[in-house]
N, C-alpha and C. Protein backbone atom coordinates (compact mmCIF):
# COMPACT_ATOMS: atom_id res chain seq x y z
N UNK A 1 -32.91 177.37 -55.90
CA UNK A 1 -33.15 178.79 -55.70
C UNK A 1 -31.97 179.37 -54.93
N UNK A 2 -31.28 180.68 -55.89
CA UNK A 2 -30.11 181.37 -54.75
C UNK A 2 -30.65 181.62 -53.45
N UNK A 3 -29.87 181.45 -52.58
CA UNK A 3 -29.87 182.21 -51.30
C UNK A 3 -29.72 183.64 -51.00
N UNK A 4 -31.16 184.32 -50.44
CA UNK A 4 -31.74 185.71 -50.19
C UNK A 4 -29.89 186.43 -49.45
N UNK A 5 -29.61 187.62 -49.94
CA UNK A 5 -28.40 188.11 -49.63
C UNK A 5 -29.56 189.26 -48.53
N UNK A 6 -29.17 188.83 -47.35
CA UNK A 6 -29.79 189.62 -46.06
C UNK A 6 -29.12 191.21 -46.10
N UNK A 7 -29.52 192.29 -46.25
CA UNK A 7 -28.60 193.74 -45.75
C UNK A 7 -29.37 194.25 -44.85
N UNK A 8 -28.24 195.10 -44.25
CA UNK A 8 -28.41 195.93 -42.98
C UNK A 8 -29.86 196.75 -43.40
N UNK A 9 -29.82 197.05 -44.60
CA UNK A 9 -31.20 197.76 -44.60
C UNK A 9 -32.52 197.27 -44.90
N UNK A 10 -32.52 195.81 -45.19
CA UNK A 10 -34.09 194.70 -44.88
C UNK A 10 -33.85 194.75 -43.37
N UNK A 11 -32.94 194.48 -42.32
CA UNK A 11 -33.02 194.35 -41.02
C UNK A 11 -34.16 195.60 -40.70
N UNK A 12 -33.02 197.18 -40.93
CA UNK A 12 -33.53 197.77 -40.27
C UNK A 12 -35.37 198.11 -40.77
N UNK A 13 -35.52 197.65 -42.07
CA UNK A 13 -37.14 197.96 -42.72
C UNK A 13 -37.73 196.93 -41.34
N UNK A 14 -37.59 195.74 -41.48
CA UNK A 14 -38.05 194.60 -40.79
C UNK A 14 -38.18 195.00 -39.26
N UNK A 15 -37.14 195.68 -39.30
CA UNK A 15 -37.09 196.33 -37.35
C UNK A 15 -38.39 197.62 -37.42
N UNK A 16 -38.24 198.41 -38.13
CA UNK A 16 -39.58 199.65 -37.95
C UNK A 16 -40.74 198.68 -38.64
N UNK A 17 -40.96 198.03 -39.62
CA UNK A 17 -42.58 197.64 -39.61
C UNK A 17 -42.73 196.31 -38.34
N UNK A 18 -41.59 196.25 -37.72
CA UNK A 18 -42.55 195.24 -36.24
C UNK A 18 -42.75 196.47 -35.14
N UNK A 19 -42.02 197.55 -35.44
CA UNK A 19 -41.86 199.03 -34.40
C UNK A 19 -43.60 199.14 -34.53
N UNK A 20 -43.98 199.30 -36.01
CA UNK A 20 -44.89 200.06 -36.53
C UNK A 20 -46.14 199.29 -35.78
N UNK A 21 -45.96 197.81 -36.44
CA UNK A 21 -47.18 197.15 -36.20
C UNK A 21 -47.71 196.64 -34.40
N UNK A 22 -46.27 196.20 -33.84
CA UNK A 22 -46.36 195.70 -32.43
C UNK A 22 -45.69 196.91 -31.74
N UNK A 23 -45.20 197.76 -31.93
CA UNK A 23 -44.34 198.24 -30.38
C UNK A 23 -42.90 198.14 -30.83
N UNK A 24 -42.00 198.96 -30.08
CA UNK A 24 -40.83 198.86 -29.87
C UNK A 24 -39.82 197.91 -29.28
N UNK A 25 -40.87 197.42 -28.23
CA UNK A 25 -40.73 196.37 -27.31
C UNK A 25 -40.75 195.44 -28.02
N UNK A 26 -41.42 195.02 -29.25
CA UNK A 26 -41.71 193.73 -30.12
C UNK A 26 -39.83 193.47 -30.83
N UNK A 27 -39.38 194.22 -31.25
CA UNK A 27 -37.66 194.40 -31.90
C UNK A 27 -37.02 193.71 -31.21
N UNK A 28 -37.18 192.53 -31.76
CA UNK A 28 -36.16 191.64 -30.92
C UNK A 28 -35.46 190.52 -32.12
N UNK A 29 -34.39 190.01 -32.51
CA UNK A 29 -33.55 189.58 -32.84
C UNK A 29 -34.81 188.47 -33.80
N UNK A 30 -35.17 187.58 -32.62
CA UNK A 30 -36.19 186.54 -33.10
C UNK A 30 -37.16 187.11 -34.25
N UNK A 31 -37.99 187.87 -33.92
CA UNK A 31 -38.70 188.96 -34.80
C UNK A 31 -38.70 189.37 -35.68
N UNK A 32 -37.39 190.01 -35.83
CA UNK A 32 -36.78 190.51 -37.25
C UNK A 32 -36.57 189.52 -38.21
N UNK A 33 -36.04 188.26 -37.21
CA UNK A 33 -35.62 187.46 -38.75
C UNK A 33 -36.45 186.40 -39.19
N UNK A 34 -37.77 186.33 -38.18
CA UNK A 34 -38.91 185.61 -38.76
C UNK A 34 -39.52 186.41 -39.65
N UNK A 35 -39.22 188.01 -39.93
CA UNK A 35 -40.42 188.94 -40.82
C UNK A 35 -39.25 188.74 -41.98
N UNK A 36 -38.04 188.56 -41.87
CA UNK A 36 -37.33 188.86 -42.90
C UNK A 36 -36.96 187.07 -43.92
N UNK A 37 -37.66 186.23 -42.94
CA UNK A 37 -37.62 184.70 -43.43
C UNK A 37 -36.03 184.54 -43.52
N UNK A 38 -35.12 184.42 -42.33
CA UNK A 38 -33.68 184.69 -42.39
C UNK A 38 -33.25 183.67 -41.28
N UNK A 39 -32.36 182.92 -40.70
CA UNK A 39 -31.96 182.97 -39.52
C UNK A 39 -31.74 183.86 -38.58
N UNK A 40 -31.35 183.84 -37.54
CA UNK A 40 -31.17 184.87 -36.47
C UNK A 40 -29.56 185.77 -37.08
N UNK A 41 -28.41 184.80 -37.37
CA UNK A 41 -27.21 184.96 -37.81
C UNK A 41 -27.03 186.10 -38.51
N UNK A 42 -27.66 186.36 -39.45
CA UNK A 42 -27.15 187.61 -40.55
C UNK A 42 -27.88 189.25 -39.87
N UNK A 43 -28.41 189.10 -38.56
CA UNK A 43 -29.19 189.87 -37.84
C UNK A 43 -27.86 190.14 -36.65
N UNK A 44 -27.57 189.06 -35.80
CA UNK A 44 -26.56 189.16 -35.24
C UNK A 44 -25.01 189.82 -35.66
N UNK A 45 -25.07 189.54 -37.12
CA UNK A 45 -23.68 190.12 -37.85
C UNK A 45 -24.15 191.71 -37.94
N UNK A 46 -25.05 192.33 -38.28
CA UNK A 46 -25.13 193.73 -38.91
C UNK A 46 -25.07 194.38 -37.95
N UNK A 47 -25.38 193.92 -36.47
CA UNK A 47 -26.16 194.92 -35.55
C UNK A 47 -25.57 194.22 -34.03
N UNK A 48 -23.99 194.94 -33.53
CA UNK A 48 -23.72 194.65 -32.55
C UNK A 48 -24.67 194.51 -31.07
N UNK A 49 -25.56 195.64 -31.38
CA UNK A 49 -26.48 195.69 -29.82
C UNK A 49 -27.75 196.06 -30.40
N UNK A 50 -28.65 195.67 -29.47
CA UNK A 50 -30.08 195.78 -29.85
C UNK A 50 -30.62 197.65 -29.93
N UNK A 51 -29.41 198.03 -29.15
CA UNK A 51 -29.40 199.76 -29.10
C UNK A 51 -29.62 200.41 -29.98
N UNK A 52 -28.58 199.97 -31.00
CA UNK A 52 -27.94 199.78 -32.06
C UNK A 52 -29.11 200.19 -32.95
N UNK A 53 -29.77 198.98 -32.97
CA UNK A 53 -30.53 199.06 -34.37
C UNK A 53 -31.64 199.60 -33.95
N UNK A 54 -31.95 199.82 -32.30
CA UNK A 54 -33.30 200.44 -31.95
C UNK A 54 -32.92 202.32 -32.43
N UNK A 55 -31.86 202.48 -32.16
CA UNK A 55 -31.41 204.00 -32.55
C UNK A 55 -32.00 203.98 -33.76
N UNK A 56 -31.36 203.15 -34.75
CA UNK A 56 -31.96 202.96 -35.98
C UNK A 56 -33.53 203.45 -36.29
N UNK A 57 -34.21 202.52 -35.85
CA UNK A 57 -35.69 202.42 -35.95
C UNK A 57 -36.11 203.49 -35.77
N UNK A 58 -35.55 204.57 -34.47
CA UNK A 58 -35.89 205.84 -34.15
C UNK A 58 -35.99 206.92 -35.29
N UNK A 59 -34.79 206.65 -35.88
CA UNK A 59 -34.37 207.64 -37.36
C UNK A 59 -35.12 207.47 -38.26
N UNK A 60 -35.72 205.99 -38.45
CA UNK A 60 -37.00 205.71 -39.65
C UNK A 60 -38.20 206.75 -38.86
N UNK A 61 -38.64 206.59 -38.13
CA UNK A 61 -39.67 206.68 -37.21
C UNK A 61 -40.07 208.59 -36.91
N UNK A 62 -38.59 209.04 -36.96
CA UNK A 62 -38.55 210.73 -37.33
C UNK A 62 -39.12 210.78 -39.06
N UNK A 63 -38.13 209.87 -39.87
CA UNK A 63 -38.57 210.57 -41.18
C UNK A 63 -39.99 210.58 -41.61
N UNK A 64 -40.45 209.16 -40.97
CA UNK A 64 -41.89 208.28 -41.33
C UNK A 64 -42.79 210.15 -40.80
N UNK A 65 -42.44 209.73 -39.86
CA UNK A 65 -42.95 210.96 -39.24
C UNK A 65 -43.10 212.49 -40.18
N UNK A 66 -41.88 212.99 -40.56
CA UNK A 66 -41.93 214.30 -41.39
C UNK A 66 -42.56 214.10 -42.49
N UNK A 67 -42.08 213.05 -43.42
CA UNK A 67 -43.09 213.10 -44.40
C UNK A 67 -44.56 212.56 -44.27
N UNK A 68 -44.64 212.02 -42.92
CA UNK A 68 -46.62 212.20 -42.87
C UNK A 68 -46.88 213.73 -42.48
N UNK A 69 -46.12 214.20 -41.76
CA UNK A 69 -46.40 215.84 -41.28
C UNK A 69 -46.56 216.78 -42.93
N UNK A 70 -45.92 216.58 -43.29
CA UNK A 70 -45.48 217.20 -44.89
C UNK A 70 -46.82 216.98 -45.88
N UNK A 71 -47.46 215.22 -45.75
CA UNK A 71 -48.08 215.52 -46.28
C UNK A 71 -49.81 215.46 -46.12
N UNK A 72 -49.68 216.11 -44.23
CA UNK A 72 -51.17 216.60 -44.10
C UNK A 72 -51.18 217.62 -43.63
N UNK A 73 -50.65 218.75 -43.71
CA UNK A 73 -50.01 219.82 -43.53
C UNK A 73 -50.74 220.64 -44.62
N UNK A 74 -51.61 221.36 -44.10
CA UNK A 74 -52.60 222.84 -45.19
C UNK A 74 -51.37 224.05 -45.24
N UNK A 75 -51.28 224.57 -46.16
CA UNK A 75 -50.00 224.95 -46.49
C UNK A 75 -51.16 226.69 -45.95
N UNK A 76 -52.14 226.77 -45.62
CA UNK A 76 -52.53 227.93 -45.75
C UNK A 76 -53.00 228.03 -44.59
N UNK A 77 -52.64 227.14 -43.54
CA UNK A 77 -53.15 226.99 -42.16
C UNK A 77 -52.03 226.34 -41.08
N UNK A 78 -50.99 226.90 -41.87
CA UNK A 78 -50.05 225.76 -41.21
C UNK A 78 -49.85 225.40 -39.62
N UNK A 79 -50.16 226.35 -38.98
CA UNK A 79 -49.68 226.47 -37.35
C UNK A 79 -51.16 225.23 -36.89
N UNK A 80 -51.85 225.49 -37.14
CA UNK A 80 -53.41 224.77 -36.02
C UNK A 80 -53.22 223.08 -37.43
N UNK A 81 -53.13 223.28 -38.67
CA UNK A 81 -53.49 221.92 -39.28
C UNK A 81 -51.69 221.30 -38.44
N UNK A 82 -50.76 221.95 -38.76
CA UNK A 82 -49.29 220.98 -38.31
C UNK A 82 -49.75 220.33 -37.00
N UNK A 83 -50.79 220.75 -36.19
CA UNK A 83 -50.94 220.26 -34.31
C UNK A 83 -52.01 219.12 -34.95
N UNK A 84 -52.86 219.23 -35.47
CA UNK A 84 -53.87 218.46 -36.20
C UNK A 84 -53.43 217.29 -36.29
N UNK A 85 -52.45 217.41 -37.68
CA UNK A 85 -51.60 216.20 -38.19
C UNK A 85 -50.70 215.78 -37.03
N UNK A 86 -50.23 216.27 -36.11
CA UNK A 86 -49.63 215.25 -35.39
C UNK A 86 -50.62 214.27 -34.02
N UNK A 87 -52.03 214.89 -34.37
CA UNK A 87 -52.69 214.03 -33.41
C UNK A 87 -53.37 213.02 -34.36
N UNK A 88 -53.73 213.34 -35.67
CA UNK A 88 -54.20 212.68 -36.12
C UNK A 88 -52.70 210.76 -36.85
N UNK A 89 -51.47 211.58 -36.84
CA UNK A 89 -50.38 210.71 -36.77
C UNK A 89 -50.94 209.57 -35.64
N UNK A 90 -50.65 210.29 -34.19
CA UNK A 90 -50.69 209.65 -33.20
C UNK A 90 -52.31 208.58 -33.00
N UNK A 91 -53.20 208.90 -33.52
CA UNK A 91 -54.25 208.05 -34.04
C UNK A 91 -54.63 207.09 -34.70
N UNK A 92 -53.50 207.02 -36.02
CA UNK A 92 -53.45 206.34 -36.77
C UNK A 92 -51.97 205.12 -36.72
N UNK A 93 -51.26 206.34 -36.12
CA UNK A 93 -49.83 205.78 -36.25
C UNK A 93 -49.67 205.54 -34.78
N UNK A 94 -50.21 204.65 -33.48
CA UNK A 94 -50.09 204.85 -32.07
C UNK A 94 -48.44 204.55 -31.76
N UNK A 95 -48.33 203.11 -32.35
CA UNK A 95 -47.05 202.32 -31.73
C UNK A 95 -45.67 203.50 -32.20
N UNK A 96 -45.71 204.12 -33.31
CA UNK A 96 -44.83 204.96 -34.11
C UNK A 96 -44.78 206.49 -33.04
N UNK A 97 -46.18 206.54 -32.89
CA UNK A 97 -46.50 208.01 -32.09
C UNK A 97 -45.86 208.16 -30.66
N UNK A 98 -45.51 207.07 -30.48
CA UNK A 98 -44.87 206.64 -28.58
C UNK A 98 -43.67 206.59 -28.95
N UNK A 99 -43.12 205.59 -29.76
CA UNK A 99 -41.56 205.50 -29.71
C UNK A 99 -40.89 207.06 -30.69
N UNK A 100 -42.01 208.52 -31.01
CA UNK A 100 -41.45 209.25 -31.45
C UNK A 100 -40.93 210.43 -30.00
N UNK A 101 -42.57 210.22 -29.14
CA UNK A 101 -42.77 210.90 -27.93
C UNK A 101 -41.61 210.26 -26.98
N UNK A 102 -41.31 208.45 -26.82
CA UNK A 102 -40.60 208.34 -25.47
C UNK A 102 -39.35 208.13 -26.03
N UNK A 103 -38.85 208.42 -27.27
CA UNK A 103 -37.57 208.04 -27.23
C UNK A 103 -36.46 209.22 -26.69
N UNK A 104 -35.33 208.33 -25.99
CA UNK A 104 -34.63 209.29 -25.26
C UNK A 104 -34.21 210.70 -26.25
N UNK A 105 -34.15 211.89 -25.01
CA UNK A 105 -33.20 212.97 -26.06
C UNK A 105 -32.30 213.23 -24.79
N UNK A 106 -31.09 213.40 -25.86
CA UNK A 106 -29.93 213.52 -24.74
C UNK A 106 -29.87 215.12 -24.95
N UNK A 107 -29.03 215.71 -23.48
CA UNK A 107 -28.69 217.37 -23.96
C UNK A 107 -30.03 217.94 -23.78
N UNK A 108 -30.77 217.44 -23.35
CA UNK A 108 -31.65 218.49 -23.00
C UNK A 108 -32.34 218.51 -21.41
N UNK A 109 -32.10 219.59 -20.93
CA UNK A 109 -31.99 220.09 -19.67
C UNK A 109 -32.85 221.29 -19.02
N UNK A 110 -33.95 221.85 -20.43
CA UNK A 110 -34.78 222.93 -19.86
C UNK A 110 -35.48 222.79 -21.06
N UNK A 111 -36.87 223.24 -20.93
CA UNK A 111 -37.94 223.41 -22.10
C UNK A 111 -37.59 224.20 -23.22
N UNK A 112 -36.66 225.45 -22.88
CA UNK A 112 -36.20 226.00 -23.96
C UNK A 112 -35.23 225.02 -25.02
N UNK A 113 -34.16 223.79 -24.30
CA UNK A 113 -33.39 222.98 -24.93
C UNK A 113 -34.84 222.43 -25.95
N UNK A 114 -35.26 221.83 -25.35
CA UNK A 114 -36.73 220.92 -26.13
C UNK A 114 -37.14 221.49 -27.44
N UNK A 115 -37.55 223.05 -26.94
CA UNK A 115 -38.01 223.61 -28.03
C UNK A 115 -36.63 223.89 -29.24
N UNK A 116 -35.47 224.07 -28.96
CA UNK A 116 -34.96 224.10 -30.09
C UNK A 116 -34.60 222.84 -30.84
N UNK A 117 -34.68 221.72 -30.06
CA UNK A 117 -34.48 220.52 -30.73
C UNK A 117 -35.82 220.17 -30.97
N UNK A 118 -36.73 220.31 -30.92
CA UNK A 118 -37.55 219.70 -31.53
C UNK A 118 -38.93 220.53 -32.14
N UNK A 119 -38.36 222.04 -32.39
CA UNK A 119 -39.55 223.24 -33.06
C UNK A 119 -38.49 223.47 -34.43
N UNK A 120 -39.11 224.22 -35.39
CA UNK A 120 -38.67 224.69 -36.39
C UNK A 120 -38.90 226.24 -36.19
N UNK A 121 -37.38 226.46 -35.90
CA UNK A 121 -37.17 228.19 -35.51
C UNK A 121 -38.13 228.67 -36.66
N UNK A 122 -38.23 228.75 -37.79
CA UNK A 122 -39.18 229.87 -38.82
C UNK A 122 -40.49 229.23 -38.43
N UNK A 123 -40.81 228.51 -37.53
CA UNK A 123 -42.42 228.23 -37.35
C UNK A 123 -42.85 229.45 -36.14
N UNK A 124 -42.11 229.60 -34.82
CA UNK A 124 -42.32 230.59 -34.08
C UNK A 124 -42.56 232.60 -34.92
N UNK A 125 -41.58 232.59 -36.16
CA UNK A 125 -41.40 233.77 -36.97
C UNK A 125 -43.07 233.78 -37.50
N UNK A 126 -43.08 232.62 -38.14
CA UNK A 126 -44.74 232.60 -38.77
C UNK A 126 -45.75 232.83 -38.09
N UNK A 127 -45.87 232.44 -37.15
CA UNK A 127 -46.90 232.78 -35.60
C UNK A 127 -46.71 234.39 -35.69
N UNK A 128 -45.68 234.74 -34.55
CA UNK A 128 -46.08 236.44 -34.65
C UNK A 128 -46.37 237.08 -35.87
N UNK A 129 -46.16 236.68 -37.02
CA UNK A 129 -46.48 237.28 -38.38
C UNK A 129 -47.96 237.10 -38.68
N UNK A 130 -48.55 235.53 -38.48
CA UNK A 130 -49.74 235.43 -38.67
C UNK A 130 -50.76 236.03 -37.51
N UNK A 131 -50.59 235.62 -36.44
CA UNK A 131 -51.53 236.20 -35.00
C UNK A 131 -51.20 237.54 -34.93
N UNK A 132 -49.91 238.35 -35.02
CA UNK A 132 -49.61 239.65 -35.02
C UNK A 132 -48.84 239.58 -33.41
N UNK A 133 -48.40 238.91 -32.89
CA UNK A 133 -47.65 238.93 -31.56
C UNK A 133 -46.47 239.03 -31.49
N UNK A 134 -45.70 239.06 -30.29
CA UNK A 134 -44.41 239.41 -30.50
C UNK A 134 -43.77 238.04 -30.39
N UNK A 135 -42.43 238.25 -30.62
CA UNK A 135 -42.12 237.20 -31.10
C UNK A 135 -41.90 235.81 -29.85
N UNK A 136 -41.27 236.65 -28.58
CA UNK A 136 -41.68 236.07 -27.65
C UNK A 136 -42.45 235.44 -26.63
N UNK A 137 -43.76 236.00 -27.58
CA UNK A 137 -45.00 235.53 -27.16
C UNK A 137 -45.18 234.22 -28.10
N UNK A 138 -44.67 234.59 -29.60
CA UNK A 138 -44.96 233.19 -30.48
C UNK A 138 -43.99 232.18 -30.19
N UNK A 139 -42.96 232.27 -29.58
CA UNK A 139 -42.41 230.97 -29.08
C UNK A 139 -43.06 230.17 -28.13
N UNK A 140 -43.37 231.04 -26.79
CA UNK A 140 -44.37 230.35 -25.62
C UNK A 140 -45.41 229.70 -26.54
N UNK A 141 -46.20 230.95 -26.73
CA UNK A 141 -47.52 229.68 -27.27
C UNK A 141 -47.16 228.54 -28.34
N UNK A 142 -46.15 228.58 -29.38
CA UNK A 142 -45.65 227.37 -29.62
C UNK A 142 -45.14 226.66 -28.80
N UNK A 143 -44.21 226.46 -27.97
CA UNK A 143 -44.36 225.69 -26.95
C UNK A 143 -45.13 224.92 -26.44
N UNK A 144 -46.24 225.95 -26.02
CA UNK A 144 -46.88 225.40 -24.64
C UNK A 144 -48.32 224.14 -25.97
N UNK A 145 -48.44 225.01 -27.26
CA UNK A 145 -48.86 223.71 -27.82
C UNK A 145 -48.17 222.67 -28.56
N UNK A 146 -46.75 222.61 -28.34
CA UNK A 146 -46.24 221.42 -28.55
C UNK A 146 -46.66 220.32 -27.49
N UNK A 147 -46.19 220.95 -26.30
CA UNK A 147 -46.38 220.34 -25.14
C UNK A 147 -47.76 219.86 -25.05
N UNK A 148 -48.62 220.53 -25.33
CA UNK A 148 -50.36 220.50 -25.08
C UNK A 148 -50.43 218.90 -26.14
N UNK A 149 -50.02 219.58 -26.82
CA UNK A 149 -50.27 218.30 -28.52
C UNK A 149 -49.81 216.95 -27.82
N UNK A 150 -48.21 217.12 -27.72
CA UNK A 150 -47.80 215.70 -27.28
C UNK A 150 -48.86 215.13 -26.09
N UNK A 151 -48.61 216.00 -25.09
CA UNK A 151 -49.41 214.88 -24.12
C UNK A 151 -51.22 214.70 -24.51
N UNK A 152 -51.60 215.50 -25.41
CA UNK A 152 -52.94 214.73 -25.77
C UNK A 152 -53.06 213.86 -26.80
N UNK A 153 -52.17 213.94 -27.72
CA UNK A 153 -51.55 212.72 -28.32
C UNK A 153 -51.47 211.70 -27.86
N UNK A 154 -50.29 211.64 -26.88
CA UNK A 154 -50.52 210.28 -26.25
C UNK A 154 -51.47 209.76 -25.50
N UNK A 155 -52.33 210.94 -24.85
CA UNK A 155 -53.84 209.88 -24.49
C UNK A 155 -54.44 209.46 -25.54
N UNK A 156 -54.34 210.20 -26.75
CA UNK A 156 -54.95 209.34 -28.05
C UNK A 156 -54.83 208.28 -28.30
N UNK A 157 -53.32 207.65 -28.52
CA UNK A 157 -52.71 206.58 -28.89
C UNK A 157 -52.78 205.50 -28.26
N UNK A 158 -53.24 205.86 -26.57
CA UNK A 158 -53.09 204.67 -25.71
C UNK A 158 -54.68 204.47 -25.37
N UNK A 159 -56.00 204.80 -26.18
CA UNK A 159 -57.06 204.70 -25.95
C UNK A 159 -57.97 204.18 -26.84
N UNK A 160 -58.48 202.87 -26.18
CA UNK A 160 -59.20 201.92 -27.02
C UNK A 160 -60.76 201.83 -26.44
N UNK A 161 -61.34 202.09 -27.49
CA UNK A 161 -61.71 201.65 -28.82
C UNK A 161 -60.89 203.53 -29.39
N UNK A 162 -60.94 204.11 -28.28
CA UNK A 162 -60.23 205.96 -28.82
C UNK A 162 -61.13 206.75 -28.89
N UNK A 163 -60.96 208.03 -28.02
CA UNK A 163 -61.44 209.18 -28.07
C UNK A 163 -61.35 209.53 -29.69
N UNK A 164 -62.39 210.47 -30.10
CA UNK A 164 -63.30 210.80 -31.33
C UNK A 164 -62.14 212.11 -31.56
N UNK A 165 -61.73 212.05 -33.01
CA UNK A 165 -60.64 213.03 -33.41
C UNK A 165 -61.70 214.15 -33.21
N UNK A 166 -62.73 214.59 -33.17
CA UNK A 166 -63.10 215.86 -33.05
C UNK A 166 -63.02 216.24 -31.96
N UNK A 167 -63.81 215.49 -30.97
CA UNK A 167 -63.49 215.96 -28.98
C UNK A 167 -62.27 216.21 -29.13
N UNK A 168 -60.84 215.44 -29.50
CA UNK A 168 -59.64 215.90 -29.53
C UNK A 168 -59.45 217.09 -30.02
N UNK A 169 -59.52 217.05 -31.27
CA UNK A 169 -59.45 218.51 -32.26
C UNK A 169 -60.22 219.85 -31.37
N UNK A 170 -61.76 219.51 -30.66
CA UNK A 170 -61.89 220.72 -30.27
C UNK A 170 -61.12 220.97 -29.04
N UNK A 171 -60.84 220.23 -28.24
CA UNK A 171 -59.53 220.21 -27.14
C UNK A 171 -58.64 221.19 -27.22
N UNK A 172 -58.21 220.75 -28.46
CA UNK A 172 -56.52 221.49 -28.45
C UNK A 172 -57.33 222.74 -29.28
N UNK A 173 -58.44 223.17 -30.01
CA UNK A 173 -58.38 224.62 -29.83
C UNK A 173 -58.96 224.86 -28.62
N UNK A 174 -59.10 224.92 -27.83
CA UNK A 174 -59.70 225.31 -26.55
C UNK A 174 -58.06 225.23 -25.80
N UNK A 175 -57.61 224.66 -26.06
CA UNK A 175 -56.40 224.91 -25.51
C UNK A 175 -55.67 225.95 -26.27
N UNK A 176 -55.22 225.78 -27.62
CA UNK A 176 -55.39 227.30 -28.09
C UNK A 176 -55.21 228.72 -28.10
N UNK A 177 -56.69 228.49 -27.76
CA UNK A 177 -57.28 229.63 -27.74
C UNK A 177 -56.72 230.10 -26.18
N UNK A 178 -56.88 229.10 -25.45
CA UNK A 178 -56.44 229.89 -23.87
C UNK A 178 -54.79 230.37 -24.15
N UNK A 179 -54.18 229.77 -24.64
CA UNK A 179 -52.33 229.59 -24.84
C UNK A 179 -52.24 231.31 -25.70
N UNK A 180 -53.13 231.73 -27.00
CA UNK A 180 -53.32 232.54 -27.45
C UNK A 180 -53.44 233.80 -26.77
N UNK A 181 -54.54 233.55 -25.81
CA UNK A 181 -55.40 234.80 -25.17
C UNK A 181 -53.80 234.80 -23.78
N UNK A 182 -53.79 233.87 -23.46
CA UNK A 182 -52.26 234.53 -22.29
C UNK A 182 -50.84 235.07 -23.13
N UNK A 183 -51.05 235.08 -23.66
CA UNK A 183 -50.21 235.38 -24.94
C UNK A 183 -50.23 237.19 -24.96
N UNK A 184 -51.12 237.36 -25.85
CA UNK A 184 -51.65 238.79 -25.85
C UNK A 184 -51.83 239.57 -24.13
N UNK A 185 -52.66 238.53 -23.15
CA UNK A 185 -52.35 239.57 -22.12
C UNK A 185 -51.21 239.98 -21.49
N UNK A 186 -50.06 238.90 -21.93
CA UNK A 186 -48.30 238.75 -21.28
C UNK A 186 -48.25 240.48 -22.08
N UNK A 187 -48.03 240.32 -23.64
CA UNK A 187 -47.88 241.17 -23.73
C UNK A 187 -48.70 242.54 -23.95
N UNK A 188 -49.19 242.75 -23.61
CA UNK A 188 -50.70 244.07 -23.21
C UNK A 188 -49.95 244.54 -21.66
N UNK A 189 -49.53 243.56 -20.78
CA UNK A 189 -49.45 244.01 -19.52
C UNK A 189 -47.81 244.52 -19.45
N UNK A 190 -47.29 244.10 -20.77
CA UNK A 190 -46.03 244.72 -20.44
C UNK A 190 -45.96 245.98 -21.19
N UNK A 191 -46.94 246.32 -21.69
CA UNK A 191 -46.63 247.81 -22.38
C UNK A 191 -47.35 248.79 -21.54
């Protein structure tokens, strides 16, 4: 039988489904090349530092990510189902849902940095269009439920046997709804 020709891209598959299944922490040299039935050697050649290929894993771990967002995403509800789908990600997907939340971001230095690296400018446009607010009101409350989402997300992910997606789900509209209603009085009190 020929000998399996190892590439950089079985490593990096082999590196996100041990991300997926164990943790980030699990990506270790040994690991990879027991899932990939390899020696350690052709792991050591592709991938100078473990950084390296953990950067890697990160980039699977965004896309894995968009196209699950993409495809539980109500195209007619988009703002409350997009917060949905990323708790329900973080539920299903825990180990994936942490290394999307803790992986480093460089360059960012204020919540506004955050929000442009990690909101979709025409999602804030859609808010004041759909709720009827201004536009600076639909950035905050996007914001403040990104922020809301992630960190109840991650109590999702790190809770066993796990809080019930509905207590969650009614959570974050109750959060919401409060993020909403300060919203409208920000701007009511400035006119």
């Amino acid at each position: 039988m020929p000998k399996q020709r190892i590439t950089k891209e079985m490593i990096i598959q082999a590196a996100f489904e041990t991300a997926r299944t164990d943790g980030m922490e699990q990506v270790l040299v040994k690991s990879i090349a027991d899932k990939i039935g390899c020696s350690v050697q052709p792991i050591y050649s592709y991938c100078n530092n473990m950084e390296g290929l953990r950067t890697e894993v990160v980039k699977q771990v965004r896309l894995f990510l968009q196209n699950y967002l993409s495809a539980h995403i109500d195209k007619n509800d988009l703002f409350r189902s997009t917060g949905r789908a990323y708790l329900q990600f973080a539920k299903e997907e825990p180990h994936l849902f942490k290394i999307f939340v803790l992986h480093q971001r460089t360059g960012v230095s204020s919540l506004n940095d955050l929000y442009r690296t990690e909101a979709n400018p025409h999602i804030a446009e859609f808010i004041a269009d759909t709720l009827h607010i201004g536009l600076s009101q639909a950035k905050q409350l996007h914001l403040n439920m990104l922020i809301y989402t992630i960190g109840i997300g991650t109590v999702l992910s790190v809770t066993t046997p796990g809080i019930s997606t509905e207590d969650i789900y009614m959570q974050q509209e109750s959060a919401f709804e409060a993020f909403l209603n300060q919203s409208i009085n920000t701007e009511a009190s400035k006119k």
